[in-house]
Structures are given as structure tokens and as C-alpha cells.
N, C-alpha and C. Protein backbone atom coordinates (compact mmCIF):
# COMPACT_ATOMS: atom_id res chain seq x y z
N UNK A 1 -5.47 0.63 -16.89
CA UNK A 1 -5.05 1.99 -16.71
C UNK A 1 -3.99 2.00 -15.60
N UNK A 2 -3.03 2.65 -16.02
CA UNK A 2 -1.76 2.87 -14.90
C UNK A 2 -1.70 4.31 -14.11
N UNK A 3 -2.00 4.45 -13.08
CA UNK A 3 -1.83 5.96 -12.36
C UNK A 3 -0.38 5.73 -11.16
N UNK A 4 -0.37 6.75 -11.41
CA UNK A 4 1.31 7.50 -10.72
C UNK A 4 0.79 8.60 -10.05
N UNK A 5 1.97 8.76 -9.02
CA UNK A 5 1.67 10.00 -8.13
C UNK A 5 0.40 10.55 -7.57
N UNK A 6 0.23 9.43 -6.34
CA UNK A 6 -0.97 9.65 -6.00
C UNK A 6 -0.49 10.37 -4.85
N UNK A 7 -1.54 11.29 -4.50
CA UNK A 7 -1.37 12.38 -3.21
C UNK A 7 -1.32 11.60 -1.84
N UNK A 8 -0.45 12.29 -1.07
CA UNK A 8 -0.23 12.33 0.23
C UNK A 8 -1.09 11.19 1.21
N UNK A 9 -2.06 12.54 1.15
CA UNK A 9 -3.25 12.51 1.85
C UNK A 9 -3.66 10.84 1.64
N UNK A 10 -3.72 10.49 1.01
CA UNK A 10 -4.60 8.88 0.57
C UNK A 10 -3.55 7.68 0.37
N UNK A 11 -2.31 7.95 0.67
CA UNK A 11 -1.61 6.87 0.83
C UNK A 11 -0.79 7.34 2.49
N UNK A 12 -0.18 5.96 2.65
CA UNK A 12 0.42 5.22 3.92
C UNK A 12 1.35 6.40 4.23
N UNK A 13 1.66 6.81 4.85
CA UNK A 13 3.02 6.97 5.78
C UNK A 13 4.30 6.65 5.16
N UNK A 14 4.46 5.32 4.78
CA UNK A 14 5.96 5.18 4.32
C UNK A 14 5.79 5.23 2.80
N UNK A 15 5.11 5.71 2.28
CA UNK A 15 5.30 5.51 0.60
C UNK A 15 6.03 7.06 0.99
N UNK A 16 7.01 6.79 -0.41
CA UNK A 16 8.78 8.09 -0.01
C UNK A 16 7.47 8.81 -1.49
N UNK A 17 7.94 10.12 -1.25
CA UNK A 17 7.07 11.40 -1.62
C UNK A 17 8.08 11.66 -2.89
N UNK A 18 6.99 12.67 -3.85
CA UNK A 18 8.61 12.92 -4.73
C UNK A 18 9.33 14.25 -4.44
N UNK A 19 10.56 14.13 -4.47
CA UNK A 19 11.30 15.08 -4.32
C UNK A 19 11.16 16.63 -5.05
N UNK A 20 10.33 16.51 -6.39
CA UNK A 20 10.18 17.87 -6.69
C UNK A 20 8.88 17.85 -6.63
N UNK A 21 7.97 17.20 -5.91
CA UNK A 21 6.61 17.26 -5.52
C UNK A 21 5.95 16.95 -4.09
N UNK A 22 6.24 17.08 -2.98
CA UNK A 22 6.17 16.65 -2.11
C UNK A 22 4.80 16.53 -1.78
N UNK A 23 3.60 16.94 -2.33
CA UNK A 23 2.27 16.70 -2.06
C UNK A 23 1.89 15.10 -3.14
N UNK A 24 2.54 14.66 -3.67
CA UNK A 24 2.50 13.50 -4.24
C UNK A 24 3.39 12.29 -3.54
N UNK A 25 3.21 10.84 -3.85
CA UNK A 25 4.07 9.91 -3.71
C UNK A 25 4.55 9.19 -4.90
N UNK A 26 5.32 8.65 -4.72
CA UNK A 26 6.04 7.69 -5.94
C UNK A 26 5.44 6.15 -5.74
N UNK A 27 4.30 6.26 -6.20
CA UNK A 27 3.29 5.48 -5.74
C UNK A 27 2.53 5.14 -7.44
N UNK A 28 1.68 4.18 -7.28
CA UNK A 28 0.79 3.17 -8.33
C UNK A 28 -0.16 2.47 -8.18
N UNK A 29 -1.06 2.82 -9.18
CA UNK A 29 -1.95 2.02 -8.96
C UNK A 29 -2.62 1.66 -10.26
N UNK A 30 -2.54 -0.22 -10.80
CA UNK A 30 -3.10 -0.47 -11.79
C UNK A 30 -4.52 -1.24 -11.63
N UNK A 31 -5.41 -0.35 -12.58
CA UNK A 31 -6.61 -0.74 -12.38
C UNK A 31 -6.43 -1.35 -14.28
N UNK A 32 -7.64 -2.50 -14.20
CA UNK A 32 -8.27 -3.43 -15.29
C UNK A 32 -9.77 -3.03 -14.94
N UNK A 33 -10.45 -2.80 -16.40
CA UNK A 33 -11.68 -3.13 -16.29
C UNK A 33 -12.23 -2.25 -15.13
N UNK A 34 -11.67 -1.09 -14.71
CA UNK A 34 -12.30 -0.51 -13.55
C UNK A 34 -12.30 -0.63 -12.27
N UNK A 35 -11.35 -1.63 -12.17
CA UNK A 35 -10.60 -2.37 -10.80
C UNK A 35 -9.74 -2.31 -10.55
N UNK A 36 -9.34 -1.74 -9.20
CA UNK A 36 -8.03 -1.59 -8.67
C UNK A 36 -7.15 -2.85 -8.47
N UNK A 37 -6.61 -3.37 -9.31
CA UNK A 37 -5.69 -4.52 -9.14
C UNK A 37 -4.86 -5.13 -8.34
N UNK A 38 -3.70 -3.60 -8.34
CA UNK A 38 -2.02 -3.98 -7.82
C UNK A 38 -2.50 -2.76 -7.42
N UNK A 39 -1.40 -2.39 -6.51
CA UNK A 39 -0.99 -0.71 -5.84
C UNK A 39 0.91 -1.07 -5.36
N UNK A 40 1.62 -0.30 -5.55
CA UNK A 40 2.97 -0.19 -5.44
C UNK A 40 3.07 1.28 -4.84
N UNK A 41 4.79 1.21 -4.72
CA UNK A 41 5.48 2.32 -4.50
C UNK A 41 6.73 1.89 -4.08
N UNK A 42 7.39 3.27 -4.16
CA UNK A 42 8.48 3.25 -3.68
C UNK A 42 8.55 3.64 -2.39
N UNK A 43 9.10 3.09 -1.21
CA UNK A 43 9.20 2.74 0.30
C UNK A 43 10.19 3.94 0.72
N UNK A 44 9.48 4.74 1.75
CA UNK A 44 10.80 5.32 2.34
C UNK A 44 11.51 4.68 3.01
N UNK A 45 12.99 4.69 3.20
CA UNK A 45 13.93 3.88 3.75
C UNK A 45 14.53 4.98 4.75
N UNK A 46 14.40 6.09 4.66
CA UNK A 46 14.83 7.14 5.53
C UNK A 46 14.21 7.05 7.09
N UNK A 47 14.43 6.97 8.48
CA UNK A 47 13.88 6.34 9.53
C UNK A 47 13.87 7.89 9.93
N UNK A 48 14.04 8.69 9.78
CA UNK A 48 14.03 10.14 10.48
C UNK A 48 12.62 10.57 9.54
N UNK A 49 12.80 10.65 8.11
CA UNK A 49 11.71 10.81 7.71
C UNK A 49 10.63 9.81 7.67
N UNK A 50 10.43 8.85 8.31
CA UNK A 50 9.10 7.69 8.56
C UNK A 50 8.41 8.65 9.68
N UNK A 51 9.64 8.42 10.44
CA UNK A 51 8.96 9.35 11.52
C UNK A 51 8.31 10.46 11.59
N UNK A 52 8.59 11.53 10.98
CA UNK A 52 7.85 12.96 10.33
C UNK A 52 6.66 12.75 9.61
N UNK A 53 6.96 11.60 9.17
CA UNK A 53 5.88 11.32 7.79
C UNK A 53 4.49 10.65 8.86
N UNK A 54 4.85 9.72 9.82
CA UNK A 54 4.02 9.22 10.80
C UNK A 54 3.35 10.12 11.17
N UNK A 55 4.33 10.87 12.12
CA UNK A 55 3.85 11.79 12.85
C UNK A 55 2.75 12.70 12.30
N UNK A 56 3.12 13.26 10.96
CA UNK A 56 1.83 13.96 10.17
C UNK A 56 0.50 13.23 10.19
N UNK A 57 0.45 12.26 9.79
CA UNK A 57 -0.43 11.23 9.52
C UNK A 57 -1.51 10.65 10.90
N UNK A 58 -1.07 11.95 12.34
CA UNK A 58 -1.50 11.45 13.70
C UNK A 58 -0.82 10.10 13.67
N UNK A 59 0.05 9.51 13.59
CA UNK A 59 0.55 7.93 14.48
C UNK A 59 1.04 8.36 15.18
N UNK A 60 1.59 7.42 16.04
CA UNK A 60 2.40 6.98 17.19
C UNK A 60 3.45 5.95 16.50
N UNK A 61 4.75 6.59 16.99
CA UNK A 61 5.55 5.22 16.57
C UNK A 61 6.26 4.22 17.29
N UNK A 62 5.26 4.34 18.15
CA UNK A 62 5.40 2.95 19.68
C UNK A 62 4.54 2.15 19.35
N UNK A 63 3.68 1.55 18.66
CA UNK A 63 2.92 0.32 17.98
C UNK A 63 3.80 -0.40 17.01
N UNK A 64 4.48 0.66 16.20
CA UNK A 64 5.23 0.30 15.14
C UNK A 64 6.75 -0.18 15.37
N UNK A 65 7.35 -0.13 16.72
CA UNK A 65 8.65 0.12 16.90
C UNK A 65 9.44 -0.95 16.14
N UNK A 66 8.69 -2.32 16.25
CA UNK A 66 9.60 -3.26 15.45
C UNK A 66 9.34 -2.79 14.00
N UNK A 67 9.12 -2.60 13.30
CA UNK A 67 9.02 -1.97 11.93
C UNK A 67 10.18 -0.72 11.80
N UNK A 68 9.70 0.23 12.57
CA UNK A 68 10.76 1.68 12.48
C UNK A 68 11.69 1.05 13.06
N UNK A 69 11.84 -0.20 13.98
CA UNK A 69 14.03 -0.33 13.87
C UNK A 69 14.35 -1.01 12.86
N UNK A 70 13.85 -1.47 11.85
CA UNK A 70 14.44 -2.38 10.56
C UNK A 70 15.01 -0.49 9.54
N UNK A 71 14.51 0.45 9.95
CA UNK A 71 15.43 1.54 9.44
C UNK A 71 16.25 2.56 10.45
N UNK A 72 16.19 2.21 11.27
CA UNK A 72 17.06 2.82 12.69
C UNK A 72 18.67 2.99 11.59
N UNK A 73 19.16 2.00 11.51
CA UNK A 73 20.73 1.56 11.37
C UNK A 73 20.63 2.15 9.58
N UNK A 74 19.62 2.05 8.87
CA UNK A 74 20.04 2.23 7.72
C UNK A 74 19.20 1.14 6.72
N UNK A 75 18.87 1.13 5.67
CA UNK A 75 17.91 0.24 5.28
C UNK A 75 17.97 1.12 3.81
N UNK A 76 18.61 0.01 2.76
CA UNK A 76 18.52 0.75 1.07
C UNK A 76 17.00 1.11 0.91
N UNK A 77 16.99 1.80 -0.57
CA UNK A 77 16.04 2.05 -0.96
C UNK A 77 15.83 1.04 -1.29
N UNK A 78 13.99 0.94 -1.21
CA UNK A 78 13.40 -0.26 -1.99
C UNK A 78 12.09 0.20 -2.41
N UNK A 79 11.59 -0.65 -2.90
CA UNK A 79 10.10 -0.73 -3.10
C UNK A 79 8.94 -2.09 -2.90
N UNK A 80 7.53 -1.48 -3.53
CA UNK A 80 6.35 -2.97 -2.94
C UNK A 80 5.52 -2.83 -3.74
N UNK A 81 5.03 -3.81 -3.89
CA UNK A 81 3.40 -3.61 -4.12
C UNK A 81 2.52 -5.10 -3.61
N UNK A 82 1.66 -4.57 -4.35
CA UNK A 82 0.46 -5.77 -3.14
C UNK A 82 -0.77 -6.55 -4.70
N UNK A 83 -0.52 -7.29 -5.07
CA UNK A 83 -1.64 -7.59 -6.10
C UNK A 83 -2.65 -8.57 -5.71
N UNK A 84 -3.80 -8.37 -5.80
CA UNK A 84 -5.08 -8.70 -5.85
C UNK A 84 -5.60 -9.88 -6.25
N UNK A 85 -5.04 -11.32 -6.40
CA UNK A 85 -5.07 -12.19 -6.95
C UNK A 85 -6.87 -12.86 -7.28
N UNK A 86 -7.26 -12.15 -6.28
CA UNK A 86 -8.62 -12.67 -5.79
C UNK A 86 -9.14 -11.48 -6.77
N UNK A 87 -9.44 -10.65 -7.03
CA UNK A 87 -9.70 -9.39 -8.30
C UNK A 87 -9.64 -9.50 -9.24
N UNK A 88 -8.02 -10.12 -9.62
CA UNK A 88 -7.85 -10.54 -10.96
C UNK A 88 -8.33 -11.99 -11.44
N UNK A 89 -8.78 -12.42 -10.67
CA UNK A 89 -9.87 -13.63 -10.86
C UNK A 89 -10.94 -13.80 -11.20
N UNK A 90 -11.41 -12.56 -10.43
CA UNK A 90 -13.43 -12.16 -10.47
C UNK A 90 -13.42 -11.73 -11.77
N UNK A 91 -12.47 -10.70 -11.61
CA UNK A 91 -12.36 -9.66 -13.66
C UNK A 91 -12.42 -10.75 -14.45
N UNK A 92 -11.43 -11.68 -14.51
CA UNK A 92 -11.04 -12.47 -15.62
C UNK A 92 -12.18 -13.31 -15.84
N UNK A 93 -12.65 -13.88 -14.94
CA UNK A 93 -13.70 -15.23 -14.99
C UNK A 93 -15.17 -14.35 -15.13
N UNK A 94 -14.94 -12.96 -14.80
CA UNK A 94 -16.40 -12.46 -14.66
C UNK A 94 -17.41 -12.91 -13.56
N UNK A 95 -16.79 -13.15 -12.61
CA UNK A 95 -17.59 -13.41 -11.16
C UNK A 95 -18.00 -12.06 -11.04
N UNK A 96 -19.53 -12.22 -9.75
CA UNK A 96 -20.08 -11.25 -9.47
C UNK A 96 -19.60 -10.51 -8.23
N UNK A 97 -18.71 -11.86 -7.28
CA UNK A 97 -18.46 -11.47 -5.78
C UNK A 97 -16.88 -11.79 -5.66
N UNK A 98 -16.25 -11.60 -5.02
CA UNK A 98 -14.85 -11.45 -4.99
C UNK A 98 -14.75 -12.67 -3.99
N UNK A 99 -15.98 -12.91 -3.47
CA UNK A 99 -16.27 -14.40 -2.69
C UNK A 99 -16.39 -15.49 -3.35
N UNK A 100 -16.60 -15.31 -4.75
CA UNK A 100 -16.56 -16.90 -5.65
C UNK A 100 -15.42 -17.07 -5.98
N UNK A 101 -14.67 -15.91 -6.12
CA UNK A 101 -13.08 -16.13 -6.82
C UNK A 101 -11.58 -16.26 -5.62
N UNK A 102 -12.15 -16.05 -4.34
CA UNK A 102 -11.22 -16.35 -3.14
C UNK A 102 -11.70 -17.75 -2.05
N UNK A 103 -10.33 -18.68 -2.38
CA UNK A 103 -9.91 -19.95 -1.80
C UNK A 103 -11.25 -19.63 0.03
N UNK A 104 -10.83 -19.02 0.48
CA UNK A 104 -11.11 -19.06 2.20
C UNK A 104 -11.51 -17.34 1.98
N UNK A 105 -12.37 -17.09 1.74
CA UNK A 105 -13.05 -15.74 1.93
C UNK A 105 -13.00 -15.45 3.45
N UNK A 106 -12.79 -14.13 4.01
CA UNK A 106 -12.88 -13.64 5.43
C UNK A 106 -13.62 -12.24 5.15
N UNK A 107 -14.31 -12.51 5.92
CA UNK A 107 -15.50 -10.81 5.33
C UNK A 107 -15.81 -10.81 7.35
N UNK A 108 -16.64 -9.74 7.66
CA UNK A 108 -17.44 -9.37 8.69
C UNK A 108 -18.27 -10.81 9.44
N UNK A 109 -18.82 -11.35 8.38
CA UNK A 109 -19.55 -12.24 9.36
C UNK A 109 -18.75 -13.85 8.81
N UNK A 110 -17.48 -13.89 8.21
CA UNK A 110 -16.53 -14.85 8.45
C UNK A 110 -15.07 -14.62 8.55
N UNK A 111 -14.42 -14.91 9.80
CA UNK A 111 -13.03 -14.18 10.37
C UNK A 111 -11.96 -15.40 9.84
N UNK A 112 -12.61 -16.67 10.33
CA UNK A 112 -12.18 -17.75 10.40
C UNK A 112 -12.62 -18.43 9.13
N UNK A 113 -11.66 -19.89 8.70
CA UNK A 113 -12.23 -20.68 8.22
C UNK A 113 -13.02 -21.83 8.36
């Protein structure tokens, strides 16, 4: 299942909003089998609006400063996403734990390898 335009509220700060929807983002998320897989979007590149968008979100953008100057000067549009390799493993093979299907698992009571 493919979903689009996920609200505000539940995504990041820099995912860029849509222009004739501004309570949405231009954002994704593909789930298999009931699992959230991948998640994408399209990135705001606008550094005036990161900032607004932060700011809503309660941040500070003095943690972030090396991040917000890679759009200070200007920075095209782009986009991301993030896929789950360790997810699409468990699904596929039918593991029970997302710990049989990841190389070096890091959970709460392992940080390290």
C-alpha cells in the first residue's frame, strides 16, 4: 500500500508541505504486508521556511546549525527516503523479530556490538 500526504503534525520539520494544502506534506509512506517499509518526501530546501517550520514544531535551530547552513546560501529542491532493509527481510523470510533479520541488532539493552 502506497500513502501520500501525510499531515503535518506526524512528520519532521523539513518535509516541504503542499502548496495547495498546507496541513499535509509531500511525503510517503510504503507499507507491505502491514509494514511500514520506506518513508520519503520531498525536502524543504527553503532555509527561511525550515526555520518557521522548526520553530512550529518547538525546536531550536542552534543544535541544528550545521544542517540549516547547507540552506543558508541556497540549496535546489530535492528529496529522501529511508528504507527498512531489516523489515523487508523479516516480511520476506517471515521472521518473528526484526532481530533475526538485522546483521548487528542495537535495541535498549544492546547499544554496542
Amino acid at each position: 500500500m502506497f500513502i501520500t500526504h501525510c499531515p503535518v503534525g506526524i512528520r519532521p520539520y523539513y518535509h516541504m508541505r503542499a502548496a495547495d494544502d498546507p496541513s499535509v506534506t509531500l511525503s510517503f509512506d510504503l507499507l507491505w504486508k502491514g509494514l511500514e517499509i520506506t518513508t520519503g518526501a520531498q525536502r524543504e530546501h527553503r532555509y527561511d521556511v525550515l526555520l518557521k517550520q522548526a520553530a512550529e514544531k518547538g525546536m531550536s535551530p542552534e543544535p541544528m546549525q550545521d544542517y540549516l547552513n547547507a540552506f543558508r546560501y541556497g540549496c535546489p529542491p530535492h528529496g529522501g527516503l529511508g528504507m527498512g532493509l531489516g523489515r523487508v527481510l523479516m516480511v520476506m523470510l517471515g521472521l518473528d523479530s526484526i532481530r533475526q533479520a538485522s546483521f548487528l541488532f542495537r535495541g535498549p539493552n544492546r547499544l554496542t556490538p
